[in-house]
PDB file of N, CA and C in Angstrom:
ATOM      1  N   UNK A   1       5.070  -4.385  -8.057  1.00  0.00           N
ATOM      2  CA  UNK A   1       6.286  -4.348  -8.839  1.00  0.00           C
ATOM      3  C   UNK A   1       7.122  -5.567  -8.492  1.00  0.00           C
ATOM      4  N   UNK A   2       7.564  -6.323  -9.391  1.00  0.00           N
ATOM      5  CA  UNK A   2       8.411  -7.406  -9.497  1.00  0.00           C
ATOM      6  C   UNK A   2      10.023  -6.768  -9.161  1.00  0.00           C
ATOM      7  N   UNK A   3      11.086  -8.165  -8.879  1.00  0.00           N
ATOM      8  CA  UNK A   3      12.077  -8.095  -8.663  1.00  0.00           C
ATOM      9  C   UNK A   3      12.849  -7.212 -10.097  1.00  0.00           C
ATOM     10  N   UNK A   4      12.080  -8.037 -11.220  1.00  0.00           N
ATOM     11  CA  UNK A   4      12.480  -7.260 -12.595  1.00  0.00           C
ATOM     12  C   UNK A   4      11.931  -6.586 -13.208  1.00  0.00           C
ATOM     13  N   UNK A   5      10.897  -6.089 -12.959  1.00  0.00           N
ATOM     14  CA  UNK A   5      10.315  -4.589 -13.187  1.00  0.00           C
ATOM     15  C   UNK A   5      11.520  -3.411 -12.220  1.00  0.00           C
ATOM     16  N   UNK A   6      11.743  -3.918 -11.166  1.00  0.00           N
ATOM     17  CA  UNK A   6      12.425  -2.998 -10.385  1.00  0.00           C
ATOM     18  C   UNK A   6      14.160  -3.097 -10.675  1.00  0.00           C
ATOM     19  N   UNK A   7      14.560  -3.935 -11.636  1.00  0.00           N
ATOM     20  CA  UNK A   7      15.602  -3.893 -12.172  1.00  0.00           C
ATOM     21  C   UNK A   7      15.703  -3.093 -13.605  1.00  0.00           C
ATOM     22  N   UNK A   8      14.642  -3.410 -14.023  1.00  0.00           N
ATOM     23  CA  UNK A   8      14.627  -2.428 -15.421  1.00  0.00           C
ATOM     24  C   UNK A   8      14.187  -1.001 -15.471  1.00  0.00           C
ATOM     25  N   UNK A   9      13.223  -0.630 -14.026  1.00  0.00           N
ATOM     26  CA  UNK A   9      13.455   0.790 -13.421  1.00  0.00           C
ATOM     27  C   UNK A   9      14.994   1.189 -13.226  1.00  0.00           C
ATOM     28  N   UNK A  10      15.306   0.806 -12.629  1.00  0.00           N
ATOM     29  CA  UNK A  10      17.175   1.177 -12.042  1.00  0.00           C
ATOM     30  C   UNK A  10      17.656   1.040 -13.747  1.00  0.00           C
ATOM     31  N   UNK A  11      17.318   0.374 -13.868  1.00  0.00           N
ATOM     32  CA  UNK A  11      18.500   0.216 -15.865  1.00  0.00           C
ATOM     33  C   UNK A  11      18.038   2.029 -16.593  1.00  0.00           C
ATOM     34  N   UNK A  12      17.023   2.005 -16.820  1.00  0.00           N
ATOM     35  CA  UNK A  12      16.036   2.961 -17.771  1.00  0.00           C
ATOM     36  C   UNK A  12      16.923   4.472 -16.698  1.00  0.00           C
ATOM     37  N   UNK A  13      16.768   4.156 -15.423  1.00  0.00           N
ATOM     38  CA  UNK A  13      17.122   6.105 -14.929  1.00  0.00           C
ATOM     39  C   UNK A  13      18.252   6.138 -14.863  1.00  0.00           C
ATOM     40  N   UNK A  14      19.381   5.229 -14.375  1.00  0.00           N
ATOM     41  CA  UNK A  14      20.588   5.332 -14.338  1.00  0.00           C
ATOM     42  C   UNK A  14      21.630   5.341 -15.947  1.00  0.00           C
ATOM     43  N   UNK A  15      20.766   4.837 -16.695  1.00  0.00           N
ATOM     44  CA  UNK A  15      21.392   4.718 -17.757  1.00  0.00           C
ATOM     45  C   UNK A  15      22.493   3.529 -17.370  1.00  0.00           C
ATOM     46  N   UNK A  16      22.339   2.040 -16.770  1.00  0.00           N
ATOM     47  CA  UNK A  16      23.177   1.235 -16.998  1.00  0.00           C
ATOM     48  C   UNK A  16      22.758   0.109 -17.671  1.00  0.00           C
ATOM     49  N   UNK A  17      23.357  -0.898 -17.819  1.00  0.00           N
ATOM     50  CA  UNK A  17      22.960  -2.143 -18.240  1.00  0.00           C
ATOM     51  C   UNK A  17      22.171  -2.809 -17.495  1.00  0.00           C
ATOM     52  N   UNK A  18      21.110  -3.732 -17.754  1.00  0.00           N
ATOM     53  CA  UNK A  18      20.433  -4.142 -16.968  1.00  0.00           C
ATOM     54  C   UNK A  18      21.127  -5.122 -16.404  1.00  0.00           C
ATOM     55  N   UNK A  19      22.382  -5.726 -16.554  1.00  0.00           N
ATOM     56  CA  UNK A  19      23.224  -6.391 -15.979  1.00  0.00           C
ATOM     57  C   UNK A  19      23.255  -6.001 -14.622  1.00  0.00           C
ATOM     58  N   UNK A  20      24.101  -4.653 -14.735  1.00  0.00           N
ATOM     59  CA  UNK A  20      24.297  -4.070 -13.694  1.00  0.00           C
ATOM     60  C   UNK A  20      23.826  -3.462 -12.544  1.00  0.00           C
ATOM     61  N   UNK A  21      22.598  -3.348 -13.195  1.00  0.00           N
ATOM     62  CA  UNK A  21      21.188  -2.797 -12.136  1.00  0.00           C
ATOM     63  C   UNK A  21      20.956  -3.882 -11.915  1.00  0.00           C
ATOM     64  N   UNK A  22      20.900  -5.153 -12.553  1.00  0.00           N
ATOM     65  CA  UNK A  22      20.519  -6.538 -11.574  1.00  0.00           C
ATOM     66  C   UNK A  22      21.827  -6.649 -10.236  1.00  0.00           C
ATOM     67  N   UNK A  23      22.717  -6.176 -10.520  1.00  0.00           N
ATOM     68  CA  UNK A  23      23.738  -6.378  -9.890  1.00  0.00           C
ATOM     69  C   UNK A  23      23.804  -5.471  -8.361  1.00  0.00           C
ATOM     70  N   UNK A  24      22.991  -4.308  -8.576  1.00  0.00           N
ATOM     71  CA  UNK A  24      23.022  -3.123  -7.795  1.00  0.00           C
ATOM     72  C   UNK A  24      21.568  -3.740  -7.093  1.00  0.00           C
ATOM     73  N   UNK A  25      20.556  -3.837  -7.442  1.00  0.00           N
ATOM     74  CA  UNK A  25      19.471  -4.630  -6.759  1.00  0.00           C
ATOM     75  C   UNK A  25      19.433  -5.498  -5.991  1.00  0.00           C
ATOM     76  N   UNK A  26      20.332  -7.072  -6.691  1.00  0.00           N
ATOM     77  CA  UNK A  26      20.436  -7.481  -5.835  1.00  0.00           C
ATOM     78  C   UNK A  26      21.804  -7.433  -4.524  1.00  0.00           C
ATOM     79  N   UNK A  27      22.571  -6.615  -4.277  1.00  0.00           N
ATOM     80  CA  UNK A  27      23.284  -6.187  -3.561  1.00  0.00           C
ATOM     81  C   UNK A  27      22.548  -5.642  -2.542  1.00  0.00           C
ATOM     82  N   UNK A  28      21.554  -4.490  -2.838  1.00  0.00           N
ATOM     83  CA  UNK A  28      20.941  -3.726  -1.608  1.00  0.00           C
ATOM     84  C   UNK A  28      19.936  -4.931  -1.362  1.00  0.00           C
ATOM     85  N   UNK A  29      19.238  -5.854  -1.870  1.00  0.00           N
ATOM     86  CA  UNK A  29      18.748  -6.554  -1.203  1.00  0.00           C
ATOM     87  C   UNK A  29      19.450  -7.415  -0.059  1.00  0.00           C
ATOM     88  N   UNK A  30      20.621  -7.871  -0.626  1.00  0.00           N
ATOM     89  CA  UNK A  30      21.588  -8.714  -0.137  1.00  0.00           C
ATOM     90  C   UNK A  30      21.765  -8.222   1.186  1.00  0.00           C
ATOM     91  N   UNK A  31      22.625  -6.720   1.295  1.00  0.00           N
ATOM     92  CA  UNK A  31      22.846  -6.182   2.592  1.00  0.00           C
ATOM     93  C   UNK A  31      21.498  -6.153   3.403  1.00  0.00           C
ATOM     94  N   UNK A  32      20.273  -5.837   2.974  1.00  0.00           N
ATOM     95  CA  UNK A  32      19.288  -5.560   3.841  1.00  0.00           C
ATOM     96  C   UNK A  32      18.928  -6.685   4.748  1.00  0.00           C
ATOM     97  N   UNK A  33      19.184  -8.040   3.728  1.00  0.00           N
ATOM     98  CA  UNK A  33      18.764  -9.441   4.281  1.00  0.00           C
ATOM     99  C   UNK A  33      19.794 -10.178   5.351  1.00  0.00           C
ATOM    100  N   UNK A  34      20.992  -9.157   5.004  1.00  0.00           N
ATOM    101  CA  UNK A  34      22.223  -9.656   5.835  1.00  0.00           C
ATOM    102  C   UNK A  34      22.207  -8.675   7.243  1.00  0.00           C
ATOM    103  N   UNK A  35      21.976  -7.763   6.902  1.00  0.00           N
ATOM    104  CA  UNK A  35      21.269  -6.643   8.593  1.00  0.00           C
ATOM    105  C   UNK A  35      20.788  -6.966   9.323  1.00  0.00           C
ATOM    106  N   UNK A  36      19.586  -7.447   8.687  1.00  0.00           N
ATOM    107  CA  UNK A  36      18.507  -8.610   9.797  1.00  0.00           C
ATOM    108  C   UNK A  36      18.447  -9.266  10.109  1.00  0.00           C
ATOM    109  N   UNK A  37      19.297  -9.745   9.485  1.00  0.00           N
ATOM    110  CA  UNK A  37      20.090 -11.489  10.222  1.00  0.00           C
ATOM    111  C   UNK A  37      20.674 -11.184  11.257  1.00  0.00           C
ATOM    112  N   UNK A  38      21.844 -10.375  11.409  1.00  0.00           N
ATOM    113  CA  UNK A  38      22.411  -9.832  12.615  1.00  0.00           C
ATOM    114  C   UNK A  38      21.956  -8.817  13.275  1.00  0.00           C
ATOM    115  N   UNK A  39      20.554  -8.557  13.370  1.00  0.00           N
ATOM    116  CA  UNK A  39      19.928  -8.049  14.322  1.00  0.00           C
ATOM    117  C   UNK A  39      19.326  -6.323  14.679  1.00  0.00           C
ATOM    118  N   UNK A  40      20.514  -6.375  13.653  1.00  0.00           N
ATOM    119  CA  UNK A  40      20.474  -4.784  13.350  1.00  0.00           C
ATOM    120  C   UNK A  40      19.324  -4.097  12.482  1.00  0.00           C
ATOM    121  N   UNK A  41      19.209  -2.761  12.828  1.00  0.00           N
ATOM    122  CA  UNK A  41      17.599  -2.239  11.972  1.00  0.00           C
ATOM    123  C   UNK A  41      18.278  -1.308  10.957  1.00  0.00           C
ATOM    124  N   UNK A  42      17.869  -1.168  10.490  1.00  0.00           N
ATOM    125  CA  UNK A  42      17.666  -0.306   8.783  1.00  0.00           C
ATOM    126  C   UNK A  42      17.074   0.755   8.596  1.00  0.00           C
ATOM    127  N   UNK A  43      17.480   1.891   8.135  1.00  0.00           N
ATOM    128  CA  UNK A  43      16.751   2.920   7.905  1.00  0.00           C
ATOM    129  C   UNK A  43      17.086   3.524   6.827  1.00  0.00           C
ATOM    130  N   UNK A  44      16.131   4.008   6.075  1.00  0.00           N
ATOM    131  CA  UNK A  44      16.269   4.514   5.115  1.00  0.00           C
ATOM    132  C   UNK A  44      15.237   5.710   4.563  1.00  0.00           C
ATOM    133  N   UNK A  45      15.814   6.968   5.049  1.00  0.00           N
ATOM    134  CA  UNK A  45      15.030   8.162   5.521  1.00  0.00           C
ATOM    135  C   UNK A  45      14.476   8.431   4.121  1.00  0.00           C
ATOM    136  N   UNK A  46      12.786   9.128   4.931  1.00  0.00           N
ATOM    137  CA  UNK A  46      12.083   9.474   3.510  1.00  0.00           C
ATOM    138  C   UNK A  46      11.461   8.041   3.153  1.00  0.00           C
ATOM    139  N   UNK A  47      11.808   6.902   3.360  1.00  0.00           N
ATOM    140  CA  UNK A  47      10.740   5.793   2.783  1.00  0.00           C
ATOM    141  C   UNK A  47      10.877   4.735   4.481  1.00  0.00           C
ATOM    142  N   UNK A  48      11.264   4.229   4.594  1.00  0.00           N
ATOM    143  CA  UNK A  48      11.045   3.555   5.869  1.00  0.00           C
ATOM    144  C   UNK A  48      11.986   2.892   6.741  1.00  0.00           C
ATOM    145  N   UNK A  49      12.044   1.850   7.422  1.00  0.00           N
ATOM    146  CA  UNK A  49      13.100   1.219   8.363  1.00  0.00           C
ATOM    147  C   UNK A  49      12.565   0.061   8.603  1.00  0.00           C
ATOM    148  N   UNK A  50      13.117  -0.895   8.559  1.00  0.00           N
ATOM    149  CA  UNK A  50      12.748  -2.385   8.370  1.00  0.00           C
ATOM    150  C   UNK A  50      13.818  -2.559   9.649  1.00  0.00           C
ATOM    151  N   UNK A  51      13.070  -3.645  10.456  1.00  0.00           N
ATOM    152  CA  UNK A  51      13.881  -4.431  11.718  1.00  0.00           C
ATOM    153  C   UNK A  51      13.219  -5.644  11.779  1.00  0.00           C
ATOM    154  N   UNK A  52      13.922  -6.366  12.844  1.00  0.00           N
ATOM    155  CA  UNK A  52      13.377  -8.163  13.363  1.00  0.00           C
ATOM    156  C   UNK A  52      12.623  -7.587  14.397  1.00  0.00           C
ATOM    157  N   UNK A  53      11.607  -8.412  13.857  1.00  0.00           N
ATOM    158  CA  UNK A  53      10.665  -8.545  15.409  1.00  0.00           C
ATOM    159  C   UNK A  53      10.537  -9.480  16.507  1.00  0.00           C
ATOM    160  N   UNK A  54      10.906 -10.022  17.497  1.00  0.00           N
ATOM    161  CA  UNK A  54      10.459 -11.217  18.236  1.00  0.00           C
ATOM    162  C   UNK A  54       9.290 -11.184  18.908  1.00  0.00           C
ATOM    163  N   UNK A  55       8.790 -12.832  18.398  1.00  0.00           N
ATOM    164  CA  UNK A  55       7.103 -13.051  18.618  1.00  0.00           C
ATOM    165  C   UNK A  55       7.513 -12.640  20.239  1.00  0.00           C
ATOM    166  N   UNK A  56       6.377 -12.962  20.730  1.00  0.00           N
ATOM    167  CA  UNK A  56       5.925 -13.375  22.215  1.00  0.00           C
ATOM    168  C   UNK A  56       6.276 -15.098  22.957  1.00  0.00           C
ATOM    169  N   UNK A  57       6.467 -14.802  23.838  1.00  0.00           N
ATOM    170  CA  UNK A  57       6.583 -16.987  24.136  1.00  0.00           C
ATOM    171  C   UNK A  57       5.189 -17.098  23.957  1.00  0.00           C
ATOM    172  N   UNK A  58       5.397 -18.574  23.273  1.00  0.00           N
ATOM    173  CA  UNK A  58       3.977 -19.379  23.504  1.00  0.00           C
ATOM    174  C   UNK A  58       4.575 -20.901  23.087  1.00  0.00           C
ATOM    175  N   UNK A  59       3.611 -21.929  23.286  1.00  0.00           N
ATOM    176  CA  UNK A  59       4.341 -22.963  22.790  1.00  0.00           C
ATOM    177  C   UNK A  59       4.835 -23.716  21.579  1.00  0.00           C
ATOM    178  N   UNK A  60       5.874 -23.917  21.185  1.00  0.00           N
ATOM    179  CA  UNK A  60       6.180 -24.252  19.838  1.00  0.00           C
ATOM    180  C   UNK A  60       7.456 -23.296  19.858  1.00  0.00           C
ATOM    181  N   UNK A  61       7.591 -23.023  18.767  1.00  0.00           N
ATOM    182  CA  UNK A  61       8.761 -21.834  17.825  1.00  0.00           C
ATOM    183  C   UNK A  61       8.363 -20.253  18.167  1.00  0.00           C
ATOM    184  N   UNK A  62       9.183 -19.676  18.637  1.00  0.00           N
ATOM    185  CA  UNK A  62       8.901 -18.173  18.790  1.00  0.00           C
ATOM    186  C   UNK A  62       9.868 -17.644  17.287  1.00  0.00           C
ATOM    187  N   UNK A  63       9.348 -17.522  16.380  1.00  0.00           N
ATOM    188  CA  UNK A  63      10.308 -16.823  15.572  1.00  0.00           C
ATOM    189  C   UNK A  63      10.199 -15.400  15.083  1.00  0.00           C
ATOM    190  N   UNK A  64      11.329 -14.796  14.669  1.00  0.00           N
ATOM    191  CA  UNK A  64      11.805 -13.604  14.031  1.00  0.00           C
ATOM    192  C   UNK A  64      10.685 -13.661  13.749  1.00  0.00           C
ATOM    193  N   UNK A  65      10.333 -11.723  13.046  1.00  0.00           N
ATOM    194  CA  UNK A  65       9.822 -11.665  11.532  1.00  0.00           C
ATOM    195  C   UNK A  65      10.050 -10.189  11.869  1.00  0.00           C
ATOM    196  N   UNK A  66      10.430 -10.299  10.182  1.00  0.00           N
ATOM    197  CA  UNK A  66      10.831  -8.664   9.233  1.00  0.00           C
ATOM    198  C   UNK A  66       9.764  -7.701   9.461  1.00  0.00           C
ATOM    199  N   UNK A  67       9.840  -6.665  10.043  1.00  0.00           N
ATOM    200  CA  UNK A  67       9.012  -6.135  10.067  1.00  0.00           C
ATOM    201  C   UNK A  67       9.347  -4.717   9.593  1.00  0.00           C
ATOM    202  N   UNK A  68       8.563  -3.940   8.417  1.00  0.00           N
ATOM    203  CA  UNK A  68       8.565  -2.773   7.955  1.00  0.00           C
ATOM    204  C   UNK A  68       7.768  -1.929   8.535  1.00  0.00           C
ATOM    205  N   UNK A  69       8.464  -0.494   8.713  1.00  0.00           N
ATOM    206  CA  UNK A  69       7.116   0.394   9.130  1.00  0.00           C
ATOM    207  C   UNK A  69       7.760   1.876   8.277  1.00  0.00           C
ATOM    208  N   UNK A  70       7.042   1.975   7.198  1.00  0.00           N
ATOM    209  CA  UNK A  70       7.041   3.377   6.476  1.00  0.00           C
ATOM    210  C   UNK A  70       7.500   4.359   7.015  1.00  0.00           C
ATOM    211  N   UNK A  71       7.874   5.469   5.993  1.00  0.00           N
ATOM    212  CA  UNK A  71       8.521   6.820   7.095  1.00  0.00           C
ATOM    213  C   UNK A  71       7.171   7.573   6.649  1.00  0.00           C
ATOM    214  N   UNK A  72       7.653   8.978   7.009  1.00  0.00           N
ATOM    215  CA  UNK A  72       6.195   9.779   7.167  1.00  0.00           C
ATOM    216  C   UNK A  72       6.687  10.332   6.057  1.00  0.00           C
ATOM    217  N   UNK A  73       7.554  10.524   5.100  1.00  0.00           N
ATOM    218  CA  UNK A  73       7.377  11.160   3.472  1.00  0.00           C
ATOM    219  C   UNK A  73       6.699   9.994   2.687  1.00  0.00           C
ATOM    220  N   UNK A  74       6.993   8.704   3.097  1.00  0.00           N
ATOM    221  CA  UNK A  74       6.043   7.612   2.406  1.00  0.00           C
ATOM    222  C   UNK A  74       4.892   7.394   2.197  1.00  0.00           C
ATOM    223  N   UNK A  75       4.900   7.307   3.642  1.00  0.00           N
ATOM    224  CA  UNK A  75       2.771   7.820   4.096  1.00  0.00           C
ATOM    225  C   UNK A  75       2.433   8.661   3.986  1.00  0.00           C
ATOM    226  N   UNK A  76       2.723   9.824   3.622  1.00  0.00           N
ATOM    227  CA  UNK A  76       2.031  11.083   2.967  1.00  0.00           C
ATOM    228  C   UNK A  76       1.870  11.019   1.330  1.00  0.00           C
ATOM    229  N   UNK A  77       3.183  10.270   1.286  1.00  0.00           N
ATOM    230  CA  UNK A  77       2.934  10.350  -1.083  1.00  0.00           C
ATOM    231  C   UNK A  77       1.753   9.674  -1.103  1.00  0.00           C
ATOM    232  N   UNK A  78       1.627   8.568  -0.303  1.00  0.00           N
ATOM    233  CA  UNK A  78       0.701   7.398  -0.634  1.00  0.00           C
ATOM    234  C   UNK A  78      -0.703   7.348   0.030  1.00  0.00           C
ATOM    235  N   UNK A  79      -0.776   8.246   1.012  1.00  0.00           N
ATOM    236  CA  UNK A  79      -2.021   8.796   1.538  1.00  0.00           C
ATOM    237  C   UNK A  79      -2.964  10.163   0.456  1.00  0.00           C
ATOM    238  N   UNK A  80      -1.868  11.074  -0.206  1.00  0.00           N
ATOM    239  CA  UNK A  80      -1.918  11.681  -0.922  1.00  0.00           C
ATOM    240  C   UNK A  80      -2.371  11.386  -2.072  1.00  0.00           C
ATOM    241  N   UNK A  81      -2.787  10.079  -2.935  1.00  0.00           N
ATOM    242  CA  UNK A  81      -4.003   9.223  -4.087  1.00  0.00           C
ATOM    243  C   UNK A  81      -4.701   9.018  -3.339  1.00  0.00           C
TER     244      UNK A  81
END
């Protein structure tokens, strides 16, 4: 699913403009990307919790990365096909 497939989902159930579901989309993206910047983890019960990960030392760049891990109503819908 695309950024705008998943905007025209939110338009079609909420009954808003797709304006506005672009508007509501990208907002929760916004905050999620702004969480992880400052370090903080995310949860969002029933589908999953996204946090920063820090690599290990080695030589070069140790950097971040986003890391998702599903909740257990997620992995059951989707274990469940």
């Amino acid at each position: 699913m695309t950024k705008a497939e998943l905007v025209e989902t939110v338009s079609k159930v909420s009954d808003l403009t797709r304006k506005h579901s672009e508007v509501i989309v990208d907002a929760v993206f916004t905050s999620i990307i702004d969480a992880l910047q400052r370090g903080d983890k995310i949860e969002l019960r029933g589908f999953g919790s996204f946090r920063v990960r820090r690599r290990g030392s080695r030589t070069g760049r140790n950097p971040k990365i986003p890391h998702f891990k599903p909740g257990k109503e997620l992995r059951e819908l989707i274990n469940r096909r």
